[in-house]
C-alpha atoms as a PDB file:
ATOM      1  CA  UNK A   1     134.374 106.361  72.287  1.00  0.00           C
ATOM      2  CA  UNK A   2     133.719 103.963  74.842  1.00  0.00           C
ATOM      3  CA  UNK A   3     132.207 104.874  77.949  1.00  0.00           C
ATOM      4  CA  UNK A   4     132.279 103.754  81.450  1.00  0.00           C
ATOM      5  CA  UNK A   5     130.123 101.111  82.357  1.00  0.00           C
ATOM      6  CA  UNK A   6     128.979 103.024  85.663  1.00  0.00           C
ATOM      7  CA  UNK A   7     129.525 106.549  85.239  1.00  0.00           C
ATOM      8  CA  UNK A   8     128.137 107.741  87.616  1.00  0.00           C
ATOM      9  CA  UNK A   9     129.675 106.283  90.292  1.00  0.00           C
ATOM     10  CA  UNK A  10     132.662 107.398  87.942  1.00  0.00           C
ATOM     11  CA  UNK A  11     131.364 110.888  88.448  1.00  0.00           C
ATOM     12  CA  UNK A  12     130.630 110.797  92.055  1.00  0.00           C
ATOM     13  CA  UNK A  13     134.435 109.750  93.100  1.00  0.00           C
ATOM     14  CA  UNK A  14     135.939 112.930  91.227  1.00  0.00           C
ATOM     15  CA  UNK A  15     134.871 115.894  92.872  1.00  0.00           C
ATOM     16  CA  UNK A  16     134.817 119.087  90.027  1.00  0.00           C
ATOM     17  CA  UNK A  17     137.604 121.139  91.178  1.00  0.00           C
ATOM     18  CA  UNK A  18     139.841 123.228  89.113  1.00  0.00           C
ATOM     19  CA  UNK A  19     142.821 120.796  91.162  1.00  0.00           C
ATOM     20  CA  UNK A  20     141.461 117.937  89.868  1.00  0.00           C
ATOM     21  CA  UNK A  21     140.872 119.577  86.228  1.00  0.00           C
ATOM     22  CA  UNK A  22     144.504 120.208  86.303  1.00  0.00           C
ATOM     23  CA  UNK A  23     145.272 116.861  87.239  1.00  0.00           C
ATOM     24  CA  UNK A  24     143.467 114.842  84.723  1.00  0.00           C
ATOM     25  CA  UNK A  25     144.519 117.254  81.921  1.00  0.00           C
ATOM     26  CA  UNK A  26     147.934 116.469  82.737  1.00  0.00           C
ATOM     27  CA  UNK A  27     146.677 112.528  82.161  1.00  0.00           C
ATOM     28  CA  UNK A  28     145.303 113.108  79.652  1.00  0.00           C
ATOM     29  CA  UNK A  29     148.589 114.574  77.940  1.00  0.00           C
ATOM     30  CA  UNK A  30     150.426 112.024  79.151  1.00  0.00           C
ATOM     31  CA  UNK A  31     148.116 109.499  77.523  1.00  0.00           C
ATOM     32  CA  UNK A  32     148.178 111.214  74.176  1.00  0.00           C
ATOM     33  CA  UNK A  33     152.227 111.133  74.295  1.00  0.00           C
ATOM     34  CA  UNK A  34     152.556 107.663  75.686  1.00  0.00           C
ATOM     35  CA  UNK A  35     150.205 106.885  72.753  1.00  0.00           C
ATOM     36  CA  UNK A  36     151.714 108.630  70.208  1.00  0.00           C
ATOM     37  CA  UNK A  37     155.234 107.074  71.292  1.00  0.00           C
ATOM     38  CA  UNK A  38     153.411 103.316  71.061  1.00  0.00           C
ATOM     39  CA  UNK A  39     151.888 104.409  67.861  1.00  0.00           C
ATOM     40  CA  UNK A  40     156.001 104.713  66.454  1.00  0.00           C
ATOM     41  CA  UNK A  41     156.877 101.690  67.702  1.00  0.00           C
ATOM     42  CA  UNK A  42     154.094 100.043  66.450  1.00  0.00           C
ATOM     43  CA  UNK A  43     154.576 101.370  62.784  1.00  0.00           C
ATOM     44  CA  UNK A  44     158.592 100.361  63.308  1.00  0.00           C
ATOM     45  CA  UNK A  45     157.959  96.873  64.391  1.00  0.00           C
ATOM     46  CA  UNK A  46     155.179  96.212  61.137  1.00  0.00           C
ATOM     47  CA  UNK A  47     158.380  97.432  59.046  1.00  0.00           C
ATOM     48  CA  UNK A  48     160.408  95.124  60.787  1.00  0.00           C
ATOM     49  CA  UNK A  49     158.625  92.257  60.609  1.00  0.00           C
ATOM     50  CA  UNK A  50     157.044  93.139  56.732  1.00  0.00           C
ATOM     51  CA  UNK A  51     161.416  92.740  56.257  1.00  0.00           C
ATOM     52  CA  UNK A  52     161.330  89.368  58.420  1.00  0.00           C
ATOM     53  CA  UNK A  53     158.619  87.782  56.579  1.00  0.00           C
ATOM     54  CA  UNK A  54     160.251  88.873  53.039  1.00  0.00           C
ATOM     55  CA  UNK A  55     163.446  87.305  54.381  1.00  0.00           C
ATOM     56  CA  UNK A  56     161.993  83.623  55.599  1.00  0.00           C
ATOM     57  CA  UNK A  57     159.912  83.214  52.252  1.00  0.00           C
ATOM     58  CA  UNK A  58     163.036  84.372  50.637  1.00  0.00           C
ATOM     59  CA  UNK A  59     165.165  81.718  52.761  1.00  0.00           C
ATOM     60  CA  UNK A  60     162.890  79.420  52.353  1.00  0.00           C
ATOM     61  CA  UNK A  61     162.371  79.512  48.412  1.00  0.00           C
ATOM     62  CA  UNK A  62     166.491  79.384  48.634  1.00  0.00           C
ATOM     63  CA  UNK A  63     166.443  76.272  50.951  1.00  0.00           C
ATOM     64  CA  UNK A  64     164.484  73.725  48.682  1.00  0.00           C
ATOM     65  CA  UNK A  65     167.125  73.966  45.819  1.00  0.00           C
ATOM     66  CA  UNK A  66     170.005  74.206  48.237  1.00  0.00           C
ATOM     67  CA  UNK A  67     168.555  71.004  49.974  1.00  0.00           C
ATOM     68  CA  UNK A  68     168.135  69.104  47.355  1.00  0.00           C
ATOM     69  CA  UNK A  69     171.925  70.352  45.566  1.00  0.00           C
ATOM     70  CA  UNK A  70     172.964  69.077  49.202  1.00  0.00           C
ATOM     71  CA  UNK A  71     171.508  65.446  49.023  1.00  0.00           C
ATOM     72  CA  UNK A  72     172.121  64.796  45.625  1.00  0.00           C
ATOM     73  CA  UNK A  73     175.611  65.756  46.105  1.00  0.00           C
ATOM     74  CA  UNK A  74     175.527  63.084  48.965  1.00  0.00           C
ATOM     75  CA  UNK A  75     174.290  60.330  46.294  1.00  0.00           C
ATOM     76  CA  UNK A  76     176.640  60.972  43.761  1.00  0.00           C
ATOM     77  CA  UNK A  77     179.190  60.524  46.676  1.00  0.00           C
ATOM     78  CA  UNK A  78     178.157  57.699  48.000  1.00  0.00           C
ATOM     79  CA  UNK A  79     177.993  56.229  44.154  1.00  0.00           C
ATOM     80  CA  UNK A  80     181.670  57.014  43.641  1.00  0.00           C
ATOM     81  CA  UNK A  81     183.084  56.188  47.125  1.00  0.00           C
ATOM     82  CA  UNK A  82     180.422  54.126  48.007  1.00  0.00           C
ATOM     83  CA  UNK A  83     178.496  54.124  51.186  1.00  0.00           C
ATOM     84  CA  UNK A  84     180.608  55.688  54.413  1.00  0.00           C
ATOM     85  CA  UNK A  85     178.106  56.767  56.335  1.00  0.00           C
ATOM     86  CA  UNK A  86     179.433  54.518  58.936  1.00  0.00           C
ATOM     87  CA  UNK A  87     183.465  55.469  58.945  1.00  0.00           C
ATOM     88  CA  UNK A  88     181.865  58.997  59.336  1.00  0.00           C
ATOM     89  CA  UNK A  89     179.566  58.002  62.552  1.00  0.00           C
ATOM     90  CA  UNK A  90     182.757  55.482  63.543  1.00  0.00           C
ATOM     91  CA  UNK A  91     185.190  59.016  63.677  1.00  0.00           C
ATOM     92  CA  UNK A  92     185.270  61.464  66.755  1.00  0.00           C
ATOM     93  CA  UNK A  93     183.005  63.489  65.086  1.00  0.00           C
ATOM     94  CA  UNK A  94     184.080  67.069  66.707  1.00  0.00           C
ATOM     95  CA  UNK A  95     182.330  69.834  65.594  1.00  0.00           C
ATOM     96  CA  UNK A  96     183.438  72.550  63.139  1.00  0.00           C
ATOM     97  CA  UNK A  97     180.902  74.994  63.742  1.00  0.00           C
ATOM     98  CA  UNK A  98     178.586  76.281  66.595  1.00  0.00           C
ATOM     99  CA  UNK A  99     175.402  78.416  66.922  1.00  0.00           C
ATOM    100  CA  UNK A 100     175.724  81.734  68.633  1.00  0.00           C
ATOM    101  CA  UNK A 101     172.927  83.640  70.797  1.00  0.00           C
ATOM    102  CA  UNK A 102     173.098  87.423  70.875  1.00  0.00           C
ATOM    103  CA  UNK A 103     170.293  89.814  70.819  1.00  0.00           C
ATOM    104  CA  UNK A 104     169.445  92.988  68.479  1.00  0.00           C
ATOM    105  CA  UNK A 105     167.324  95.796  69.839  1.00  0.00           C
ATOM    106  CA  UNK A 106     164.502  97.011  67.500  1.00  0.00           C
ATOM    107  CA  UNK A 107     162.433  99.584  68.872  1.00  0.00           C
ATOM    108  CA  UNK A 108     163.089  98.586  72.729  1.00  0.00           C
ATOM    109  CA  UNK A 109     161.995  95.356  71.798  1.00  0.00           C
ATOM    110  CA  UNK A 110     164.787  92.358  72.453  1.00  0.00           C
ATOM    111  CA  UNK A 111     165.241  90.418  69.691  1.00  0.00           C
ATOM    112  CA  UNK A 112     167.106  87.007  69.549  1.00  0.00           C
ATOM    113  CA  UNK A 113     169.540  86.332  66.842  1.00  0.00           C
ATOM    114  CA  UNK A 114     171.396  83.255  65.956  1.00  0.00           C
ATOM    115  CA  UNK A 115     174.797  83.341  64.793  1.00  0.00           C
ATOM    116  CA  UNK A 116     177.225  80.591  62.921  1.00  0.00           C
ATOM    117  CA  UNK A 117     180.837  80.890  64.197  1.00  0.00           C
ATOM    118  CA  UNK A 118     183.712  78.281  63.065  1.00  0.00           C
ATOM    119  CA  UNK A 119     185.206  76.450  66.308  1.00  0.00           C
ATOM    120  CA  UNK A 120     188.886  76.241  64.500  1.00  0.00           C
ATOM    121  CA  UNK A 121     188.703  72.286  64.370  1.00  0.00           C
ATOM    122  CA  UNK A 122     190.323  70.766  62.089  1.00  0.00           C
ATOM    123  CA  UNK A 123     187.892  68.404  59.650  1.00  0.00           C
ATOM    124  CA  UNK A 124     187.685  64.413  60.556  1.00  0.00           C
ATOM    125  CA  UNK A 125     187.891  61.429  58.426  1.00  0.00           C
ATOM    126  CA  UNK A 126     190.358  63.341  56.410  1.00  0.00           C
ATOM    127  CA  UNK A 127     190.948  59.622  54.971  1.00  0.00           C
ATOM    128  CA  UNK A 128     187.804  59.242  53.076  1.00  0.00           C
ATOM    129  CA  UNK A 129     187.364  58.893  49.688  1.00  0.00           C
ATOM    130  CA  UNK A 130     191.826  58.123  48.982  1.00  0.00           C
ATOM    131  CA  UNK A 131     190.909  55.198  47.045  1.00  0.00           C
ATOM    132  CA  UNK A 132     188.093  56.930  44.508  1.00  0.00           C
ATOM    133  CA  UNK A 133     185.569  59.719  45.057  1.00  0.00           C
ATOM    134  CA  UNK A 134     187.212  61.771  47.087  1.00  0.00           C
ATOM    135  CA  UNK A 135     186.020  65.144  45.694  1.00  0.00           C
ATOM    136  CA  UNK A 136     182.656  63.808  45.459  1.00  0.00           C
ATOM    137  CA  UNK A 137     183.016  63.460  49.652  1.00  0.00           C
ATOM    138  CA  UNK A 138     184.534  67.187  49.706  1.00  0.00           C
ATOM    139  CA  UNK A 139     181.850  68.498  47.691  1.00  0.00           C
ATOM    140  CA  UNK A 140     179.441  66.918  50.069  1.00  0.00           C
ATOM    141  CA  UNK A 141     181.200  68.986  52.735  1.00  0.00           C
ATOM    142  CA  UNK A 142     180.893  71.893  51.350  1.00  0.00           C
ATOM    143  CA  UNK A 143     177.385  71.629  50.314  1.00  0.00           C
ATOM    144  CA  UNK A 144     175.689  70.450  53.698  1.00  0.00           C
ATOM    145  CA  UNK A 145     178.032  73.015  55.254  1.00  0.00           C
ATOM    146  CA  UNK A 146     176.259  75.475  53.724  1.00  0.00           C
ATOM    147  CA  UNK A 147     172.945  73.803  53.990  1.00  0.00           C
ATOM    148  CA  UNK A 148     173.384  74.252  57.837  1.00  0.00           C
ATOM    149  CA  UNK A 149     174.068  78.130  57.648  1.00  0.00           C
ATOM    150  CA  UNK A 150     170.653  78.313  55.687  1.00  0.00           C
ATOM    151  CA  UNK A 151     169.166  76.787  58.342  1.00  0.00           C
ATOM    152  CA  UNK A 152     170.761  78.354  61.524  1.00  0.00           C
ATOM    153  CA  UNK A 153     169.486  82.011  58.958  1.00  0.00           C
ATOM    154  CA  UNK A 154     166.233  80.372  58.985  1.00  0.00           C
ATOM    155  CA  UNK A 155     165.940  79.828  62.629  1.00  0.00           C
ATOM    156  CA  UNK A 156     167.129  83.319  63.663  1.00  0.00           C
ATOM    157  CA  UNK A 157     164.925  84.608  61.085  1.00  0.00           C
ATOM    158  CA  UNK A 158     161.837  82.283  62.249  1.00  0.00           C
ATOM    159  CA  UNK A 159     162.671  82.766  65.963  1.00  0.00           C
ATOM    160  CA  UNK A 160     162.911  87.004  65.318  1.00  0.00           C
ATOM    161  CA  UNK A 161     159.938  86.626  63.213  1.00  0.00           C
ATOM    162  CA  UNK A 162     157.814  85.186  66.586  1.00  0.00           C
ATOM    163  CA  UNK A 163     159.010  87.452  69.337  1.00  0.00           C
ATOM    164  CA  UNK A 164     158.530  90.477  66.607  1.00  0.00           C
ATOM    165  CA  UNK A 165     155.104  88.657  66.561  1.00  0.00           C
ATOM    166  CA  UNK A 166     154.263  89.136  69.747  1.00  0.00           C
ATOM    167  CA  UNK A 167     155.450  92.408  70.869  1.00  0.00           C
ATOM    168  CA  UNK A 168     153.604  94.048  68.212  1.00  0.00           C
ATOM    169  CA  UNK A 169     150.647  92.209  69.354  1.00  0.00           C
ATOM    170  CA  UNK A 170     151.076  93.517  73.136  1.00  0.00           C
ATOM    171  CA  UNK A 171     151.766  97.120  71.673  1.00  0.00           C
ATOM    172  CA  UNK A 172     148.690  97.000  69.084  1.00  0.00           C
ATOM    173  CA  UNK A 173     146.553  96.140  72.326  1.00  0.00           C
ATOM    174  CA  UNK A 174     148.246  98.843  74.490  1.00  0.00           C
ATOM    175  CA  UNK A 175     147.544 101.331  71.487  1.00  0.00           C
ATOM    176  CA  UNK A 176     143.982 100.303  71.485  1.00  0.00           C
ATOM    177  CA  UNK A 177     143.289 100.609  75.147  1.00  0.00           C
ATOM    178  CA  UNK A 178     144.864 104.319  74.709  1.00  0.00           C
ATOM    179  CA  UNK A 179     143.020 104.727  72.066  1.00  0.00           C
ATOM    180  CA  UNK A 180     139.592 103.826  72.987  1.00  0.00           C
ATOM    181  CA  UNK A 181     139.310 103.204  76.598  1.00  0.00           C
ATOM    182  CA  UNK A 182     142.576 105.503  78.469  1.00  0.00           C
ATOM    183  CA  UNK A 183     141.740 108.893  76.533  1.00  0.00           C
ATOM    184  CA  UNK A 184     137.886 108.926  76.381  1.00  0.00           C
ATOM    185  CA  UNK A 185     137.559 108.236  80.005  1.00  0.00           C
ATOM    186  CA  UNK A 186     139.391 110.785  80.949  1.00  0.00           C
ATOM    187  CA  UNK A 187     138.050 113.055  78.106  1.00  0.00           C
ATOM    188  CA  UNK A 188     134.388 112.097  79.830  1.00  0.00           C
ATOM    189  CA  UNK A 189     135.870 113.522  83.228  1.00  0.00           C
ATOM    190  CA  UNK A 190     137.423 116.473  82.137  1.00  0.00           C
ATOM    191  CA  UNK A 191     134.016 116.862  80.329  1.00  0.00           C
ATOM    192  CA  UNK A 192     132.326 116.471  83.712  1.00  0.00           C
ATOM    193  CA  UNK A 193     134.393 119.000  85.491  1.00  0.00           C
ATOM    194  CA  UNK A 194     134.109 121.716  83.013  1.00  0.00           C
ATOM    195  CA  UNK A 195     130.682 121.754  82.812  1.00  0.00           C
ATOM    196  CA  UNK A 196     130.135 121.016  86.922  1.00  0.00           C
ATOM    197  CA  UNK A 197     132.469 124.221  86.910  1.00  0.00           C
ATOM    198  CA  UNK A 198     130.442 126.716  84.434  1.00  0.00           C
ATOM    199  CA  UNK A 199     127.739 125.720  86.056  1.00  0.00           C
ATOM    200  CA  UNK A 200     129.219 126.441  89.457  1.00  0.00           C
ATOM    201  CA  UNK A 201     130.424 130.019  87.568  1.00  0.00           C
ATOM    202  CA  UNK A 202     126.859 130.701  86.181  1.00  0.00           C
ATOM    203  CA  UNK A 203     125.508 129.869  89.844  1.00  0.00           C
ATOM    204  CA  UNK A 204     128.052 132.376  91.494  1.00  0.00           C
ATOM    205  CA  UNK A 205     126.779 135.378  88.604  1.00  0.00           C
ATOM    206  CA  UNK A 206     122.703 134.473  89.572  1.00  0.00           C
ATOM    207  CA  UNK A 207     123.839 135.036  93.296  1.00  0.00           C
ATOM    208  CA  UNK A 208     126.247 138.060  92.660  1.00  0.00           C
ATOM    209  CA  UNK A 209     123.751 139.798  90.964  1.00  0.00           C
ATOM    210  CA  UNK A 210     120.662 139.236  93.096  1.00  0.00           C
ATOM    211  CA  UNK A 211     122.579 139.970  96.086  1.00  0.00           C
ATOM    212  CA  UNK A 212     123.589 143.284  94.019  1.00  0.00           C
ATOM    213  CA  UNK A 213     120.367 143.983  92.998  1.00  0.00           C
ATOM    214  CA  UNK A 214     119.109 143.696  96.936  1.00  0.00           C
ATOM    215  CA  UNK A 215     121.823 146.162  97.468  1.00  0.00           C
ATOM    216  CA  UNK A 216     120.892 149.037  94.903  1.00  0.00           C
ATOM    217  CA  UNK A 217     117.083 147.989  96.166  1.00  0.00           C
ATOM    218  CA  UNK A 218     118.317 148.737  99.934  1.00  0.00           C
ATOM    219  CA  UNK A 219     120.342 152.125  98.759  1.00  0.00           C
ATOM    220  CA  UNK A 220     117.443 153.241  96.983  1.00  0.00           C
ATOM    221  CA  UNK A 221     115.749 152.582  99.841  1.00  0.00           C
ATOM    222  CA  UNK A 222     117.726 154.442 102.230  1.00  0.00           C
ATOM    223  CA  UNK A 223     117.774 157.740  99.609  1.00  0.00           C
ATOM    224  CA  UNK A 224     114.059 157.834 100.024  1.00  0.00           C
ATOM    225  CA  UNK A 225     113.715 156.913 103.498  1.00  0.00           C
ATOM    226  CA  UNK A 226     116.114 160.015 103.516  1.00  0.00           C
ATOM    227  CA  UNK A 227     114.594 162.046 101.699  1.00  0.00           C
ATOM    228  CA  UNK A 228     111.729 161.746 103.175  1.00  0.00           C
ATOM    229  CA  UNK A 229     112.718 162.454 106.755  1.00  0.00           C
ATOM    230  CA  UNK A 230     114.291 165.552 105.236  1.00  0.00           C
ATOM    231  CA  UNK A 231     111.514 166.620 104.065  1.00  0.00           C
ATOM    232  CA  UNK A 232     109.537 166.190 106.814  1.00  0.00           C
ATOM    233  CA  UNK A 233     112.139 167.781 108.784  1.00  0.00           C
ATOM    234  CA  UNK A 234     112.406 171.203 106.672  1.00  0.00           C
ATOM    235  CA  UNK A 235     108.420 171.055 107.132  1.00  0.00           C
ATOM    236  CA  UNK A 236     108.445 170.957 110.659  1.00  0.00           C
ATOM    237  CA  UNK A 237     111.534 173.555 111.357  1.00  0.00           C
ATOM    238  CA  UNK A 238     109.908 176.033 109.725  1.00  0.00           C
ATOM    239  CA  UNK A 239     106.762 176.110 111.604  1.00  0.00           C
ATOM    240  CA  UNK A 240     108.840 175.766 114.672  1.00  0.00           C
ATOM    241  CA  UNK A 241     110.723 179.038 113.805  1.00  0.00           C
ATOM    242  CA  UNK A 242     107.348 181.165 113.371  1.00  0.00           C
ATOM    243  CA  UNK A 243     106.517 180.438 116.471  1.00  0.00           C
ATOM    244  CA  UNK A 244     108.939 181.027 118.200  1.00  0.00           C
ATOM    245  CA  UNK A 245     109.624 184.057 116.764  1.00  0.00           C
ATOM    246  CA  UNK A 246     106.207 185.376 117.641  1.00  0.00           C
ATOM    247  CA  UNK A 247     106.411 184.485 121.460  1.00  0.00           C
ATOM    248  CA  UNK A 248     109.718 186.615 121.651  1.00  0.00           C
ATOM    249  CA  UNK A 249     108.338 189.729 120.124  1.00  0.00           C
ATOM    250  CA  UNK A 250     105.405 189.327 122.310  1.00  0.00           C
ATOM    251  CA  UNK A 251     107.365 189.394 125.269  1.00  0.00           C
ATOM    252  CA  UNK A 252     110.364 191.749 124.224  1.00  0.00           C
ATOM    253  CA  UNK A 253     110.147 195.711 125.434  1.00  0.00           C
ATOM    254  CA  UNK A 254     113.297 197.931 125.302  1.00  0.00           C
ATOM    255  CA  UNK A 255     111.506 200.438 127.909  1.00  0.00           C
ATOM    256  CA  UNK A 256     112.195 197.752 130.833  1.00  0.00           C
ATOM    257  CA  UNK A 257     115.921 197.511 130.539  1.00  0.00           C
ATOM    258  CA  UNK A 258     118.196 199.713 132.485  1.00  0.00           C
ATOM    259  CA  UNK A 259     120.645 202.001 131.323  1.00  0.00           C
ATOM    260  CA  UNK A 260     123.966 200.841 131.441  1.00  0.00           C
ATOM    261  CA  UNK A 261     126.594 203.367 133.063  1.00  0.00           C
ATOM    262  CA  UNK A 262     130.525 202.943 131.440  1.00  0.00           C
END
């Protein structure tokens, strides 16, 4: 994992509150889902561009023979009709085929794509090669013709290849700052806020019980202080009684009272 530089200034800006535990835990599983989805489309675009490279070396190996089929057709032309290079540049010289631009999506990731599409034109210098070597010239046709669709494959491919390049490098470094920076910091704050927390927990149990333990010392107390006093007050209420009861038979005679007439 790797840590913040200044943690605890880190620390002191998050205050440990079961809010803000709830808060980063919910970053934190976004984090592990937005890193899990970048971790897909990072495997998908390695497959994808494994398939691009295996198609340019591929296109390539194809190109040197069809290359050198394609100007060795042209000298075997040029021996039979002999050289029109310049009734070719003399003609109009309106093109047959174009290069289309579209775009493929692979994983969210826009890829460019060229395309070879035939403009409907009809062929120029339709004259060449009438008076000898005239499917020599044809065969030339044919050959470059081809040629140029191995090399409008190659610059799709080439061109794909470079933007796959670079979108997997952006996602590799997004995945890595996930990975080792995102996640463990907020790992190290939830970290701080659970223990801040139990520690705030064990803090509230030492007080609870001390201030319960003051209480049972303050009822126990109060029994005795009780007790006490009735003791003390049984003690003195019978002593009371005694004498009491000796002044009023001391003073008491039946002889003095008067007879009462119904």
């Amino acid at each position: 994992f790797i840590f913040p530089e200044n943690r605890n200034a880190t620390m002191s800006d998050v205050p440990p509150t079961r809010m803000n535990q709830q808060v980063f835990k919910l970053k934190l599983k976004a984090a592990e889902g937005g890193h899990r989805l970048l971790k897909k489309k990072a495997d998908a675009l390695k497959v994808k561009f494994r398939d691009y490279a295996k198609a340019i070396a591929e296109t390539k190996a194809n190109m040197s023979s069809d290359a050198a089929s394609a100007f060795f057709s042209l000298t075997q032309a040029e021996y039979a009709a002999g050289n029109f290079k310049n009734k070719v540049a003399e003609g109009p010289m309106t093109a047959r085929i174009r290069v289309g631009a579209g775009v493929d999506n692979i994983a969210g990731v826009k890829i460019p794509v060229f395309t070879l599409y035939e403009t409907g034109a009809a062929a120029d210098n339709q004259s060449l090669g009438l008076v000898g070597g005239g499917k020599k010239i044809q065969n030339v046709r044919d050959k470059f013709t081809n040629f140029v669709e191995m090399l409008i494959k190659l610059a799709s491919l080439q061109t794909s290849f470079m933007t796959l390049d670079e979108a997997l490098k952006v996602t590799n470094r997004r995945v890595n700052a996930l990975e080792n920076v995102t996640i463990p910091k907020i790992q190290v704050v939830l970290d701080y806020i659970s223990k801040e927390l139990d520690e705030l927990e064990r803090e509230d149990f030492t007080r609870l019980k001390l201030v319960q333990g003051k209480k049972e010392a303050q009822i126990e107390d109060e029994m005795k202080r009780k007790a006490i006093e009735k003791a003390s007050a049984l003690k003195s209420g019978k002593s009371v009684g005694k004498e009491n009861g000796a002044d009023i038979t001391s003073q008491f005679d039946a002889q003095d009272d008067e007879d009462v007439v119904f």
